[in-house]
PDB file of N, CA and C in Angstrom:
ATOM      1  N   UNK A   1      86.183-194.149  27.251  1.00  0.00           N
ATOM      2  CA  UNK A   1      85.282-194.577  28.308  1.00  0.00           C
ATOM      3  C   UNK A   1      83.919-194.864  27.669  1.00  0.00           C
ATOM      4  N   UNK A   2      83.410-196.137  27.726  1.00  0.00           N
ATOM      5  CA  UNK A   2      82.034-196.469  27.426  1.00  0.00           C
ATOM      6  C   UNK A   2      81.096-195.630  28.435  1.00  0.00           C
ATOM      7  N   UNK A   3      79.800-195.343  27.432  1.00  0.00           N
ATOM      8  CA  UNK A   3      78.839-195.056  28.409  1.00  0.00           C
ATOM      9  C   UNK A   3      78.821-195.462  29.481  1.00  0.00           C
ATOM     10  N   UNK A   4      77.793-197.048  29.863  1.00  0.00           N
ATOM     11  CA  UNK A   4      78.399-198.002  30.970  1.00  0.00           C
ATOM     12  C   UNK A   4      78.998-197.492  31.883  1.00  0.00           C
ATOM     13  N   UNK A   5      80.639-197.133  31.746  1.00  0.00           N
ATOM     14  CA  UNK A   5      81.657-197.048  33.021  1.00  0.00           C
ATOM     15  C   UNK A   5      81.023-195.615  32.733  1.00  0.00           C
ATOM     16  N   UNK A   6      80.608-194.322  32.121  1.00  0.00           N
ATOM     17  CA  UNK A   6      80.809-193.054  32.586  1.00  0.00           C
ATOM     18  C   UNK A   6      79.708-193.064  33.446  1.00  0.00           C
ATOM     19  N   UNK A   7      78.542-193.532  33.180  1.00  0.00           N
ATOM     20  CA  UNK A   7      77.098-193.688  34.151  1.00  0.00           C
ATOM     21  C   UNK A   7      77.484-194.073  35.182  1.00  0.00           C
ATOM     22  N   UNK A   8      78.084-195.285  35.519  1.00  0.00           N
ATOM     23  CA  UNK A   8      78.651-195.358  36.943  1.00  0.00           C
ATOM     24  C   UNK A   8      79.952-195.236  37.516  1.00  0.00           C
ATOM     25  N   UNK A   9      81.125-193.833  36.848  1.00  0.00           N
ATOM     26  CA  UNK A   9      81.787-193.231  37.614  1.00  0.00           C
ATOM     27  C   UNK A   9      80.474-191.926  37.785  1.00  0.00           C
ATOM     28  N   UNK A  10      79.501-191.156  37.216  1.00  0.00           N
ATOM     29  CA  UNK A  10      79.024-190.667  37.725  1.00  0.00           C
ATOM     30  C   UNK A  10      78.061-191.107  38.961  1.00  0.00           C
ATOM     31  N   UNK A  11      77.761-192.293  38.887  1.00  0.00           N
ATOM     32  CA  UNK A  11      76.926-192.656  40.298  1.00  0.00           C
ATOM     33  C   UNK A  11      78.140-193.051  41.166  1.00  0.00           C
ATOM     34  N   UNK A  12      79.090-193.097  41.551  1.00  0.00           N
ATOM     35  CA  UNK A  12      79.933-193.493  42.247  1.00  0.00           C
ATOM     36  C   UNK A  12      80.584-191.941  42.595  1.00  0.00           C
ATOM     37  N   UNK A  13      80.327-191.188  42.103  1.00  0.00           N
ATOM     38  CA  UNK A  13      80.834-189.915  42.660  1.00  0.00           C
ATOM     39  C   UNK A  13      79.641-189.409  43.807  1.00  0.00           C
ATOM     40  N   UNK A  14      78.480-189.738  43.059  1.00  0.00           N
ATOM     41  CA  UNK A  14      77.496-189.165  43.848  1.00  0.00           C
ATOM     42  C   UNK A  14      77.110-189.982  45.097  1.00  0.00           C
ATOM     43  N   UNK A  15      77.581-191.020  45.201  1.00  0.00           N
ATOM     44  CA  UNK A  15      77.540-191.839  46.840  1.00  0.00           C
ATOM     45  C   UNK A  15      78.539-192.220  47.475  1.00  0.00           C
ATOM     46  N   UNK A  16      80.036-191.132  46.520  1.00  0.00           N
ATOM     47  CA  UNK A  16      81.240-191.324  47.204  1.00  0.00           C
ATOM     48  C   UNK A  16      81.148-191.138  48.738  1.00  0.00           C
ATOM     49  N   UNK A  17      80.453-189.913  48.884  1.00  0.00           N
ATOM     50  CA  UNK A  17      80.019-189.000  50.309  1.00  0.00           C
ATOM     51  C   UNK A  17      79.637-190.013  50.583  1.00  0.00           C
ATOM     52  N   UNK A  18      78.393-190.130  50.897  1.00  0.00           N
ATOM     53  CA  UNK A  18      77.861-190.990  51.776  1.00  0.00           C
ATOM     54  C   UNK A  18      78.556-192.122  52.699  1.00  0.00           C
ATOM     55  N   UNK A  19      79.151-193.118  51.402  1.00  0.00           N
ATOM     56  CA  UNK A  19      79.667-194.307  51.225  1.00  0.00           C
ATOM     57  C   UNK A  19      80.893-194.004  52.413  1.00  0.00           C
ATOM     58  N   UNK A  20      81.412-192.506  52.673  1.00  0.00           N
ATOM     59  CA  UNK A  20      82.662-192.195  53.505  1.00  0.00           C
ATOM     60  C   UNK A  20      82.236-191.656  54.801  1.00  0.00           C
ATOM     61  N   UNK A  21      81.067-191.515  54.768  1.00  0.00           N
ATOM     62  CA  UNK A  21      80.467-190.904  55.735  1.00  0.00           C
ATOM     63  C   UNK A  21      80.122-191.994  56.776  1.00  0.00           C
ATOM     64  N   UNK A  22      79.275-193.311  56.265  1.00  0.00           N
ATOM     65  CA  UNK A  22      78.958-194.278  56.911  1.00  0.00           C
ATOM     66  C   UNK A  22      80.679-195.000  57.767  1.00  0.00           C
ATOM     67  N   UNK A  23      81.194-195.147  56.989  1.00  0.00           N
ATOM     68  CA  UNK A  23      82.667-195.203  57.099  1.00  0.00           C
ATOM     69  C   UNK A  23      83.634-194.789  58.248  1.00  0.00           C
ATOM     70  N   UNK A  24      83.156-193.761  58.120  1.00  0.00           N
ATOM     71  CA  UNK A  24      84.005-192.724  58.788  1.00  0.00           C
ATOM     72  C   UNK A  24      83.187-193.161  60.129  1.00  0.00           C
ATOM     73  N   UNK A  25      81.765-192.992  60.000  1.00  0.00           N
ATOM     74  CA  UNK A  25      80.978-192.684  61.102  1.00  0.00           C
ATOM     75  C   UNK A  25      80.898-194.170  62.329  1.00  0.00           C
ATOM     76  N   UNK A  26      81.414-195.186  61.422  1.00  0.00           N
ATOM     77  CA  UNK A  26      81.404-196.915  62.485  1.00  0.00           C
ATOM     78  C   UNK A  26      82.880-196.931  62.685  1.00  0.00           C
ATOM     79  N   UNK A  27      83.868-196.014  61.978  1.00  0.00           N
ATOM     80  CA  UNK A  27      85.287-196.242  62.290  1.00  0.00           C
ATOM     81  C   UNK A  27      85.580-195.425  63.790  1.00  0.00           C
ATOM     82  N   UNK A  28      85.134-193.699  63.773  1.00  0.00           N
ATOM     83  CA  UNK A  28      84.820-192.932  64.536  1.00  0.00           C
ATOM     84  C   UNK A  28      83.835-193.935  65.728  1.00  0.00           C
ATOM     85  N   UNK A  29      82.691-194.300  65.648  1.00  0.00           N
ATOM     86  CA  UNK A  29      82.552-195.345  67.146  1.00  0.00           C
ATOM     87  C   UNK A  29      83.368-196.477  67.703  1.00  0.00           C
ATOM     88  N   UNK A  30      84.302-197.084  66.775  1.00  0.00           N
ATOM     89  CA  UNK A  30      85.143-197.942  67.224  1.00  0.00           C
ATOM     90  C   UNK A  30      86.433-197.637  67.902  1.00  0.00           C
ATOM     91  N   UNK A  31      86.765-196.508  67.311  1.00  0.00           N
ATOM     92  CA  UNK A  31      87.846-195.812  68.261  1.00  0.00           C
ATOM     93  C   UNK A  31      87.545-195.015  69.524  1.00  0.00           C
ATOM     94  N   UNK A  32      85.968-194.519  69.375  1.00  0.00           N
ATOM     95  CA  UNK A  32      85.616-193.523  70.764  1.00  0.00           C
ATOM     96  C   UNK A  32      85.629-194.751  71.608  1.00  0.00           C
ATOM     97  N   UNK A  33      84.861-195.805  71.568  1.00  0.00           N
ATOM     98  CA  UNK A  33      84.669-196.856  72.726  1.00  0.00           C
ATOM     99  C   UNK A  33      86.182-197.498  73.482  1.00  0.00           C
ATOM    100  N   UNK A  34      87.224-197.190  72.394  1.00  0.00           N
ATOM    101  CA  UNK A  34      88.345-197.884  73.082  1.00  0.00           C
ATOM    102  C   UNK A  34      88.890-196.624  73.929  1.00  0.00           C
ATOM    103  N   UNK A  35      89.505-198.038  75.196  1.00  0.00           N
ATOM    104  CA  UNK A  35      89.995-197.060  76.434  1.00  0.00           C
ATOM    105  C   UNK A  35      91.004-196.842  76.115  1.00  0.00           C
ATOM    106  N   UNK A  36      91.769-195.535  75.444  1.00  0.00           N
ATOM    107  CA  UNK A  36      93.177-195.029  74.886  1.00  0.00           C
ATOM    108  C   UNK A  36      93.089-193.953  75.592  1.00  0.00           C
ATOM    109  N   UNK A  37      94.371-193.356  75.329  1.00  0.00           N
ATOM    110  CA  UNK A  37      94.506-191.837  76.125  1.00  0.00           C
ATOM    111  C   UNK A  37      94.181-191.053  75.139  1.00  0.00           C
ATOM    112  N   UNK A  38      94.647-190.181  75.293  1.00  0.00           N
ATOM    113  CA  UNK A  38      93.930-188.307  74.362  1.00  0.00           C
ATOM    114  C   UNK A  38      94.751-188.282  73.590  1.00  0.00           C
ATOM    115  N   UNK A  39      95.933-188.313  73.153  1.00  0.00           N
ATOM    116  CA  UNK A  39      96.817-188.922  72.064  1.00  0.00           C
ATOM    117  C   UNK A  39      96.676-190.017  71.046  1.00  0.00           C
ATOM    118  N   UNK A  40      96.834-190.844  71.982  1.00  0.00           N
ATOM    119  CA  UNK A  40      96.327-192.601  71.071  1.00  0.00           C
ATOM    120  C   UNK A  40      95.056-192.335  70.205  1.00  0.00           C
ATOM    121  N   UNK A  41      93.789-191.306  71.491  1.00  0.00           N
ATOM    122  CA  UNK A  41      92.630-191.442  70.362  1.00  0.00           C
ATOM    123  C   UNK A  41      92.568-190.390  68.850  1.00  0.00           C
ATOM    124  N   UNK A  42      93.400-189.404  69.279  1.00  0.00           N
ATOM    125  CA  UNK A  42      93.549-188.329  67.956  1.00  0.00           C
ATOM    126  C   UNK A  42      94.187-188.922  67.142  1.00  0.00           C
ATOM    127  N   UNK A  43      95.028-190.255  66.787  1.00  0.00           N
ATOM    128  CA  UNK A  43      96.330-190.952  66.120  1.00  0.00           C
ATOM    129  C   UNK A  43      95.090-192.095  65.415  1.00  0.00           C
ATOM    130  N   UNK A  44      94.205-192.631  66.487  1.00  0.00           N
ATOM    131  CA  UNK A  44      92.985-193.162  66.124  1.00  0.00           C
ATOM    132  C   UNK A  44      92.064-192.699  64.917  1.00  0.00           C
ATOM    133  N   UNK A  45      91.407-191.163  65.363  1.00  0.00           N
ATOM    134  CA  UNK A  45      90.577-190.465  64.759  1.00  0.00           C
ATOM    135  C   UNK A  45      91.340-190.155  63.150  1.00  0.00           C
ATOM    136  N   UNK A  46      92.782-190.164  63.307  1.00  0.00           N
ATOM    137  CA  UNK A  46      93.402-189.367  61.997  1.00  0.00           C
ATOM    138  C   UNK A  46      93.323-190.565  60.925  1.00  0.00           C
ATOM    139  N   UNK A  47      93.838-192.032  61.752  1.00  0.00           N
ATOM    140  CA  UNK A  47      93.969-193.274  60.770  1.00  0.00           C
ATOM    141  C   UNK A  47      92.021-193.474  60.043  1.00  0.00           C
ATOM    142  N   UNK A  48      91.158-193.275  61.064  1.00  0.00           N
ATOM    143  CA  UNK A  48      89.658-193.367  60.402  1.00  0.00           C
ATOM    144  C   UNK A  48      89.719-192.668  59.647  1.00  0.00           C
ATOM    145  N   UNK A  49      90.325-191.718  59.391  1.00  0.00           N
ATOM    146  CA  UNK A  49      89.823-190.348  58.568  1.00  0.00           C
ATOM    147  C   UNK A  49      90.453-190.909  57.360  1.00  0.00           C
ATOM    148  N   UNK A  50      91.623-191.194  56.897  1.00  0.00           N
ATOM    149  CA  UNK A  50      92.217-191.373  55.857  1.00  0.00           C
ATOM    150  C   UNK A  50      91.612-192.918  55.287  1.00  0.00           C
ATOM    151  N   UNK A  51      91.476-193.580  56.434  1.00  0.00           N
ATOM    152  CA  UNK A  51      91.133-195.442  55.602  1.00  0.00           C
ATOM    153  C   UNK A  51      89.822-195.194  55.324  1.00  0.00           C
ATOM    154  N   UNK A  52      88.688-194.682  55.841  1.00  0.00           N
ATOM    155  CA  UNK A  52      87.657-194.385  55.253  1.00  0.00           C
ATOM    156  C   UNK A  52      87.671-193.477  53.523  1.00  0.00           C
ATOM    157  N   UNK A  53      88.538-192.373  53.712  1.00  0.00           N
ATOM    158  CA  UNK A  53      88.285-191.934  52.518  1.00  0.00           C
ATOM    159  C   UNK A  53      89.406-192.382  51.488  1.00  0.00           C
ATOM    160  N   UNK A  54      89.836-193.580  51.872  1.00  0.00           N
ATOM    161  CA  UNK A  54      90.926-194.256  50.730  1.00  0.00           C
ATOM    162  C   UNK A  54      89.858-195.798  50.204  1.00  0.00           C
ATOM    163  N   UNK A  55      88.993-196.449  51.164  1.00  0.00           N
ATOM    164  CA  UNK A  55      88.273-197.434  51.664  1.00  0.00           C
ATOM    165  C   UNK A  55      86.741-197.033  50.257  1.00  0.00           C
ATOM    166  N   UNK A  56      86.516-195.343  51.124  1.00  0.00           N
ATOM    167  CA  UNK A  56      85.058-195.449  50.337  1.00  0.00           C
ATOM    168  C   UNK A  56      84.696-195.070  48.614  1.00  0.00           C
ATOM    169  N   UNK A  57      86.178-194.975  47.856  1.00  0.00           N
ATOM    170  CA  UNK A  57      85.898-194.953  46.618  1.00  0.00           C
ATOM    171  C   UNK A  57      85.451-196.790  45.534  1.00  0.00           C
ATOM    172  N   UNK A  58      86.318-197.391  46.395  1.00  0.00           N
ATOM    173  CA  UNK A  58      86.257-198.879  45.452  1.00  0.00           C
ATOM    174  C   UNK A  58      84.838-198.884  46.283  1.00  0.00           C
ATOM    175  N   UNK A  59      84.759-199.122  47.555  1.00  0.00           N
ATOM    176  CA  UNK A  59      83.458-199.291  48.154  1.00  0.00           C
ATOM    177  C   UNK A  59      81.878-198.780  46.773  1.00  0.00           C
ATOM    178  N   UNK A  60      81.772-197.392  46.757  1.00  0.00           N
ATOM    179  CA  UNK A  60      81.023-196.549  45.842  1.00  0.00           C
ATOM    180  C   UNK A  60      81.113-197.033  44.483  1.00  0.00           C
ATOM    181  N   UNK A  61      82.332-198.037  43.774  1.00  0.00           N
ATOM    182  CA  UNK A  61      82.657-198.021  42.581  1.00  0.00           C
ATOM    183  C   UNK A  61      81.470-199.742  42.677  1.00  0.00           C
ATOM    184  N   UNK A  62      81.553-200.552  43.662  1.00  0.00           N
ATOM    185  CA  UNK A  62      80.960-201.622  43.033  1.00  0.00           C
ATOM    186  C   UNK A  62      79.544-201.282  44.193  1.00  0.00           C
ATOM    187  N   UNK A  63      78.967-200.712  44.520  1.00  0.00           N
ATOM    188  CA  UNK A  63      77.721-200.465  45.003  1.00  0.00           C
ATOM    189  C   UNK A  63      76.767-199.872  43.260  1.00  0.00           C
ATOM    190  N   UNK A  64      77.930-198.983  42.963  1.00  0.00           N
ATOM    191  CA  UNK A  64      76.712-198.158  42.182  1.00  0.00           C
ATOM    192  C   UNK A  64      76.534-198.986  40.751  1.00  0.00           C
ATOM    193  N   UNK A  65      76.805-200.192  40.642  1.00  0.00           N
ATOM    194  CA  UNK A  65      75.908-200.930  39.700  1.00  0.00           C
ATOM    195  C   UNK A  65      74.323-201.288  40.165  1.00  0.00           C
ATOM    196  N   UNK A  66      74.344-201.824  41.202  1.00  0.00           N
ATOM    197  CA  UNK A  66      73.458-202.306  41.836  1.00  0.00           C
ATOM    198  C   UNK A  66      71.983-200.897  42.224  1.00  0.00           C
ATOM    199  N   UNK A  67      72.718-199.439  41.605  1.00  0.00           N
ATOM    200  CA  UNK A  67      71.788-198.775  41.890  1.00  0.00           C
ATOM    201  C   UNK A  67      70.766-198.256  40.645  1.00  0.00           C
ATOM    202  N   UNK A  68      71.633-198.959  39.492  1.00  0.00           N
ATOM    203  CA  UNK A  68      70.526-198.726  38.227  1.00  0.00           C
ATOM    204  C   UNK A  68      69.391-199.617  38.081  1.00  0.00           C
ATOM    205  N   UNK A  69      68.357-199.193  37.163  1.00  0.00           N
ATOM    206  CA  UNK A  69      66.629-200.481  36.875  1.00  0.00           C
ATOM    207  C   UNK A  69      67.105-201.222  35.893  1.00  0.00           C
ATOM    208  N   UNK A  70      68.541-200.927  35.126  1.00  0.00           N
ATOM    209  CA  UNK A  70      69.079-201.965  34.594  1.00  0.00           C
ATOM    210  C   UNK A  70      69.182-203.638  35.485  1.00  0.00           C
ATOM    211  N   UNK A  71      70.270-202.877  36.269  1.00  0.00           N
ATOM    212  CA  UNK A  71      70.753-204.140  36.918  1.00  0.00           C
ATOM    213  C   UNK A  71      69.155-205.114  37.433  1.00  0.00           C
ATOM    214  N   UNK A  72      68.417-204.071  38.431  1.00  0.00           N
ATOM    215  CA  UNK A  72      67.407-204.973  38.989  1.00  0.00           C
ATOM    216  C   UNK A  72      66.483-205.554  37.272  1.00  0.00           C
ATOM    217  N   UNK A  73      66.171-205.025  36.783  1.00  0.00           N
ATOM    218  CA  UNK A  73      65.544-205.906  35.537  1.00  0.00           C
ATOM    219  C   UNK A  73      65.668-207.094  34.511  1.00  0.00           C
ATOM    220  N   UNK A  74      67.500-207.321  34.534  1.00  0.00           N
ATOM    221  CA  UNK A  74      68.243-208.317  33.802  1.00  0.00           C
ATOM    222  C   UNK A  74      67.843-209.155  35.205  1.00  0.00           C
ATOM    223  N   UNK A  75      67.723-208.878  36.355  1.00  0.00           N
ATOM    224  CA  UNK A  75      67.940-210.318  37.613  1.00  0.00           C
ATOM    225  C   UNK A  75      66.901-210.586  37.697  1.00  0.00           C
ATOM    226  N   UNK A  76      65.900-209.901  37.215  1.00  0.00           N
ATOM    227  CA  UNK A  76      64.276-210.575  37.477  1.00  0.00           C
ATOM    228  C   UNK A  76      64.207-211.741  36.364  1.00  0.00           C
ATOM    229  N   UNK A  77      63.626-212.394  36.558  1.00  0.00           N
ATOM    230  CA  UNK A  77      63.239-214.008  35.972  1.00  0.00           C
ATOM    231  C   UNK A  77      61.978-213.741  35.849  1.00  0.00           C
ATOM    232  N   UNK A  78      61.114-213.755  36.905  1.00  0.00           N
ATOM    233  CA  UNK A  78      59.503-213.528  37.075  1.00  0.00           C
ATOM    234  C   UNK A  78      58.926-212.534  36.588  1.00  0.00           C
ATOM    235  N   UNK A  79      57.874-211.956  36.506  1.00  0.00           N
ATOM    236  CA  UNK A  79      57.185-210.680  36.371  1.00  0.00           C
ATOM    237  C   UNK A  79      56.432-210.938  37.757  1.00  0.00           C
ATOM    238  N   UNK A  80      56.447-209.852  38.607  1.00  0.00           N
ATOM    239  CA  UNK A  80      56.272-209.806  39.647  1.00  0.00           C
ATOM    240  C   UNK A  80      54.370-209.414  39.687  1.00  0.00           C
ATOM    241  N   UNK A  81      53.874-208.863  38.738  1.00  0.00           N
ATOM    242  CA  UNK A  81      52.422-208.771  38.650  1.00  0.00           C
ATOM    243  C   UNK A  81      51.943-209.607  37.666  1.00  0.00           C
ATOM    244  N   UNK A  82      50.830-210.404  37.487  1.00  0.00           N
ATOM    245  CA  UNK A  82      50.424-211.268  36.545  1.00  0.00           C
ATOM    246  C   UNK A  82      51.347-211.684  35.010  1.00  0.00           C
ATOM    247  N   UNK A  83      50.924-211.790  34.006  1.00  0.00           N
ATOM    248  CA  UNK A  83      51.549-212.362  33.081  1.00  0.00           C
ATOM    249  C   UNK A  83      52.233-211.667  32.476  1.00  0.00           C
ATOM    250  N   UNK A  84      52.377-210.009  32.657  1.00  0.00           N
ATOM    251  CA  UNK A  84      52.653-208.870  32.144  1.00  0.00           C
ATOM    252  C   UNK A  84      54.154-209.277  32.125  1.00  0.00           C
ATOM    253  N   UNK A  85      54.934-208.922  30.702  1.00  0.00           N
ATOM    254  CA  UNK A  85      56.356-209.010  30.231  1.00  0.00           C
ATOM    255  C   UNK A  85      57.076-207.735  31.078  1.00  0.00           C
ATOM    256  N   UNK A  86      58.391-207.761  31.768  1.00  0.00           N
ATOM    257  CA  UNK A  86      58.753-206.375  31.403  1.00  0.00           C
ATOM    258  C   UNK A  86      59.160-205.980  30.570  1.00  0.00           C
ATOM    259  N   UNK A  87      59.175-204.734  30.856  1.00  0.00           N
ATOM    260  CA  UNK A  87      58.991-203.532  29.259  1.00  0.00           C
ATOM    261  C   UNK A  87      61.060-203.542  28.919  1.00  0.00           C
ATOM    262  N   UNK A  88      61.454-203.076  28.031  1.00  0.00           N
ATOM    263  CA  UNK A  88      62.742-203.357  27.586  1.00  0.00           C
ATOM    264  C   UNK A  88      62.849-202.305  26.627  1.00  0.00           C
ATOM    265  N   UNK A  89      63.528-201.448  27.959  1.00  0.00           N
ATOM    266  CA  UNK A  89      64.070-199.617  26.658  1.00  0.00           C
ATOM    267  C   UNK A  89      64.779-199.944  26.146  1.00  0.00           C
TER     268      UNK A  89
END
């Protein structure tokens, strides 16, 4: 495993949560609003539960590039304050 992929399986662990949470949490309103019975909606609630947390790992795997000053610094073109270069660790 290159650095690279270990830096972001570690950021992809750390917004796995989240990433399942949001998930969970618009799957969970889409099933409360439908008119089902008390059965249908627990059969509902069980399918959110599993497609969210099968859903929010690839989800977390291509978010967490986008969360390093790598990524935003290779996409800048400009220098956003006067003529100043950015800096390059």
């Amino acid at each position: 495993m290159t650095q690279d992929t270990a830096v972001r399986a570690q950021i992809s662990a750390l917004i796995f949560t989240m990433t399942n949470a949001v998930l969970f949490g618009a799957g969970l309103i889409t099933v409360l609003m439908l008119n089902m019975s008390a059965q249908a909606t627990g059969i509902g609630i069980a399918a959110v539960t599993a497609f969210s947390f099968l859903v929010a790992a690839p989800a977390a795997w291509l978010i967490a590039p986008r969360l390093r000053a790598r990524y935003w610094r290779n996409r800048q073109t400009t220098p956003l304050l006067g003529s100043a270069q950015p800096r390059v660790f």
